[in-house]
PDB file of N, CA and C in Angstrom:
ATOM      1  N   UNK A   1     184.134 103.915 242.133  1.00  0.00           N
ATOM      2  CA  UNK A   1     182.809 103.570 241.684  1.00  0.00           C
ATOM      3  C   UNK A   1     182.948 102.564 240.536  1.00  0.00           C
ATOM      4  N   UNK A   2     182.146 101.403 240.858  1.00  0.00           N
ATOM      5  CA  UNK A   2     182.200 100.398 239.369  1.00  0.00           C
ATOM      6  C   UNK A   2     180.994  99.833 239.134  1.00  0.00           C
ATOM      7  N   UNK A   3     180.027 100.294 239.454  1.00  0.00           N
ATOM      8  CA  UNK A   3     178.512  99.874 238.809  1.00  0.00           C
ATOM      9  C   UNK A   3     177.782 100.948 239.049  1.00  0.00           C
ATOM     10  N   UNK A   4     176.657 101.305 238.143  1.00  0.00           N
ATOM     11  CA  UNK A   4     175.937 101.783 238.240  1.00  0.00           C
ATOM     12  C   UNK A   4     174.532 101.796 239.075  1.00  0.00           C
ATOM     13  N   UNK A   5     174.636 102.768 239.947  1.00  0.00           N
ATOM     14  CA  UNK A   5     173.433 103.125 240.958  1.00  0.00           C
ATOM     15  C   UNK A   5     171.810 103.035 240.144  1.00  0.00           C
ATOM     16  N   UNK A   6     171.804 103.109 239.177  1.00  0.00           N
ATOM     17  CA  UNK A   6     170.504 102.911 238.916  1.00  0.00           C
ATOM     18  C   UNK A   6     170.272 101.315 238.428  1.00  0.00           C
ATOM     19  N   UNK A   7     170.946 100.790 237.597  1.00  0.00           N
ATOM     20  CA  UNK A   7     170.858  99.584 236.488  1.00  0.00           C
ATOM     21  C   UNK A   7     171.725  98.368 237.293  1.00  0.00           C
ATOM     22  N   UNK A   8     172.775  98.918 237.949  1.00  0.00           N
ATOM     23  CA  UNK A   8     173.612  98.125 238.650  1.00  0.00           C
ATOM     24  C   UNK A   8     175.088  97.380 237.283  1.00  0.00           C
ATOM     25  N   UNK A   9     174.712  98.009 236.193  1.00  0.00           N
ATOM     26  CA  UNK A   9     175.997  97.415 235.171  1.00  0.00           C
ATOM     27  C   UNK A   9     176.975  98.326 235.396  1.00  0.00           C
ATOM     28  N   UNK A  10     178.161  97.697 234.701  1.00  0.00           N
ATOM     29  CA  UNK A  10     179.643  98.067 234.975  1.00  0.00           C
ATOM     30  C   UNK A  10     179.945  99.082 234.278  1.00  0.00           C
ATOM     31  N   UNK A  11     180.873 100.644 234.899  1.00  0.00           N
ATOM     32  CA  UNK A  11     181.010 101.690 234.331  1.00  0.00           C
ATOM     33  C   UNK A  11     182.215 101.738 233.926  1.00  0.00           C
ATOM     34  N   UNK A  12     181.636 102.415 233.063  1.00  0.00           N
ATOM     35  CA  UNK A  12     183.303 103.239 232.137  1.00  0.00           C
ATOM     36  C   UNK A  12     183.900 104.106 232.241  1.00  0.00           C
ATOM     37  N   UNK A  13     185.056 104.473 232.296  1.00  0.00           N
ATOM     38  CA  UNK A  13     186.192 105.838 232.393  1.00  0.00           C
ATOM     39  C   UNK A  13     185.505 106.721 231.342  1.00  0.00           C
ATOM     40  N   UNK A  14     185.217 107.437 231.037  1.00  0.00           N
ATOM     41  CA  UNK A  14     185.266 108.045 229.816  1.00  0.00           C
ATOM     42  C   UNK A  14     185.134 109.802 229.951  1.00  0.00           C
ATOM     43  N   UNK A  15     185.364 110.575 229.256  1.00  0.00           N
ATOM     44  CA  UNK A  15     185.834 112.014 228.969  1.00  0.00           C
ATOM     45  C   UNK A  15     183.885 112.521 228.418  1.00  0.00           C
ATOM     46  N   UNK A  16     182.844 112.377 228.951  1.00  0.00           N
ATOM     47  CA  UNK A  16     181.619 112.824 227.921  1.00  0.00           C
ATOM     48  C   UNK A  16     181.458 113.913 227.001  1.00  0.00           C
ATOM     49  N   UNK A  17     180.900 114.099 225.961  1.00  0.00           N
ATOM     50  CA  UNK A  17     180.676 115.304 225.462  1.00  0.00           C
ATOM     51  C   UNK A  17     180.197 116.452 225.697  1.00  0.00           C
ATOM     52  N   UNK A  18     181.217 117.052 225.275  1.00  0.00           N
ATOM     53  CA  UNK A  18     180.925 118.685 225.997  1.00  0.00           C
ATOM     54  C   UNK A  18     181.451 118.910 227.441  1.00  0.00           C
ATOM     55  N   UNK A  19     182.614 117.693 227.722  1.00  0.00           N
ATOM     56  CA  UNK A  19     183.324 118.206 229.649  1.00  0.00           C
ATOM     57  C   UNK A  19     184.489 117.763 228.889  1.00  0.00           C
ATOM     58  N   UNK A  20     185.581 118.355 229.723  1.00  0.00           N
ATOM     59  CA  UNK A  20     186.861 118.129 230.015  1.00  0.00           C
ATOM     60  C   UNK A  20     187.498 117.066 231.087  1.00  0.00           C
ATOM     61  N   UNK A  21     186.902 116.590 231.803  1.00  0.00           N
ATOM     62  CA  UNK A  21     187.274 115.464 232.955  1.00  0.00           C
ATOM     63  C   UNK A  21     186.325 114.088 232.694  1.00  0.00           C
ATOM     64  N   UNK A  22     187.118 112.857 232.514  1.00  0.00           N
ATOM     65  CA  UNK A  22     187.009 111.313 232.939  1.00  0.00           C
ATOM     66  C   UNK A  22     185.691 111.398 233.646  1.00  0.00           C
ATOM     67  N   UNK A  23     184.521 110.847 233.422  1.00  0.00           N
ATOM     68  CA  UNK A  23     183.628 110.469 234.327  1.00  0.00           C
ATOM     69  C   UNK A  23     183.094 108.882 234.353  1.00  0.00           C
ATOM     70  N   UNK A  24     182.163 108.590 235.145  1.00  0.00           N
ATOM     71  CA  UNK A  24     181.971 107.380 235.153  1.00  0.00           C
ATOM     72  C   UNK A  24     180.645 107.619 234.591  1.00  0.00           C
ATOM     73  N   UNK A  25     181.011 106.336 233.225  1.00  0.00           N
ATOM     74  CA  UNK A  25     179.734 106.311 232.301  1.00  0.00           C
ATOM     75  C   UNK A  25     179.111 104.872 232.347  1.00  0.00           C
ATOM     76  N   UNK A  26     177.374 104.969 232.523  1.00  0.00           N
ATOM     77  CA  UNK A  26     176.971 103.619 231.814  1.00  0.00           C
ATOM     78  C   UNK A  26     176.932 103.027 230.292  1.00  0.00           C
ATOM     79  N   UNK A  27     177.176 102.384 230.216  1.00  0.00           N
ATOM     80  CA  UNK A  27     177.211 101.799 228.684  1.00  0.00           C
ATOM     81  C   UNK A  27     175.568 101.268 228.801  1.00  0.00           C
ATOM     82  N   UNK A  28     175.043 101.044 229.698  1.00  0.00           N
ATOM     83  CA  UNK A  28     173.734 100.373 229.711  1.00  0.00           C
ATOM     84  C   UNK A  28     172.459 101.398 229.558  1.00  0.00           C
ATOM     85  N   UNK A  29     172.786 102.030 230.528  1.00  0.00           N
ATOM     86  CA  UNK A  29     171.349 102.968 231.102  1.00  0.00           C
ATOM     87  C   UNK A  29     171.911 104.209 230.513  1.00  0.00           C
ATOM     88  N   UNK A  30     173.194 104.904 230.071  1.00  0.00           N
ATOM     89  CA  UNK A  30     173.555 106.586 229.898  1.00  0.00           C
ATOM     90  C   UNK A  30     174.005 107.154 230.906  1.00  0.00           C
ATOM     91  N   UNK A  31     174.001 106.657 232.060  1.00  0.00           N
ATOM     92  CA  UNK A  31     174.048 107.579 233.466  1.00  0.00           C
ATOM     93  C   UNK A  31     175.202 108.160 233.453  1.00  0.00           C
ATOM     94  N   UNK A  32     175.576 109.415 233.739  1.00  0.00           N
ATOM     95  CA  UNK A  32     176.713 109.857 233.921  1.00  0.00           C
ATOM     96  C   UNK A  32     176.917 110.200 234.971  1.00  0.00           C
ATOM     97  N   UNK A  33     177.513 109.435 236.215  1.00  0.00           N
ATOM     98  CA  UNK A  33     177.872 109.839 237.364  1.00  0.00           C
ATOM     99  C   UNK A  33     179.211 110.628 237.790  1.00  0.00           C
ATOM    100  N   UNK A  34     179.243 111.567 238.689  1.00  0.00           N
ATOM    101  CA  UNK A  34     179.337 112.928 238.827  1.00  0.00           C
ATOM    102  C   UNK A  34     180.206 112.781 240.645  1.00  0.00           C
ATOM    103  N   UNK A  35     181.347 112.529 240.688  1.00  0.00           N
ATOM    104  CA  UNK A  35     181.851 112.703 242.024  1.00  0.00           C
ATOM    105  C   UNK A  35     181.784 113.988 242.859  1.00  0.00           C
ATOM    106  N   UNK A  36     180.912 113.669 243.611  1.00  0.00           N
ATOM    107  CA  UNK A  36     179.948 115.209 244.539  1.00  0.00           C
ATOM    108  C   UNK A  36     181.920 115.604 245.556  1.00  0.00           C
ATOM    109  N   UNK A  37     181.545 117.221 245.483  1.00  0.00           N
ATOM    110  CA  UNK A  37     183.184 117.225 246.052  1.00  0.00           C
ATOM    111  C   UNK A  37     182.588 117.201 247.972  1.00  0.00           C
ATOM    112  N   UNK A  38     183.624 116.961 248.518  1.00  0.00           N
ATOM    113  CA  UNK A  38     183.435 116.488 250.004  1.00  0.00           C
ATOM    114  C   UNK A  38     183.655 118.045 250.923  1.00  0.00           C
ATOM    115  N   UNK A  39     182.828 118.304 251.641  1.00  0.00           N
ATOM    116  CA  UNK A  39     182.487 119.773 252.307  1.00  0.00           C
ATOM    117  C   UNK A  39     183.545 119.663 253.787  1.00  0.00           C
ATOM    118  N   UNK A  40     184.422 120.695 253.324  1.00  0.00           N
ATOM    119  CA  UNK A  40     185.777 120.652 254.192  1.00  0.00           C
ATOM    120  C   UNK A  40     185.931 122.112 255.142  1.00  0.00           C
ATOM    121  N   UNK A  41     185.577 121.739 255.950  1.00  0.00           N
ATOM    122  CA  UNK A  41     185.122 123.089 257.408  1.00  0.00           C
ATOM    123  C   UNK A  41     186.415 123.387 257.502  1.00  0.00           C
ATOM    124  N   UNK A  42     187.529 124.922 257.761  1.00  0.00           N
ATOM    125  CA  UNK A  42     188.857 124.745 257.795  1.00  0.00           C
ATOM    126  C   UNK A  42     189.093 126.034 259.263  1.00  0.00           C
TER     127      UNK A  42
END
């Protein structure tokens, strides 16, 4: 992921406050996007 779905500007690596894992942040809009996990039938 390298732009943001709402604003369309370029995201950042970053750790947010209050999580433990790298997410993709806007520097523009705030958005903190969130990698949905993928549904694995076994």
């Amino acid at each position: 992921m390298n732009f943001c779905s709402k604003c369309g500007a370029k995201l950042a690596l970053r750790v947010p406050p209050g999580d433990s894992l790298p997410r993709h942040i806007c520097d523009n809009c705030g958005t903190i996007h969130y990698r949905n996990p993928l549904v694995v039938v076994g």
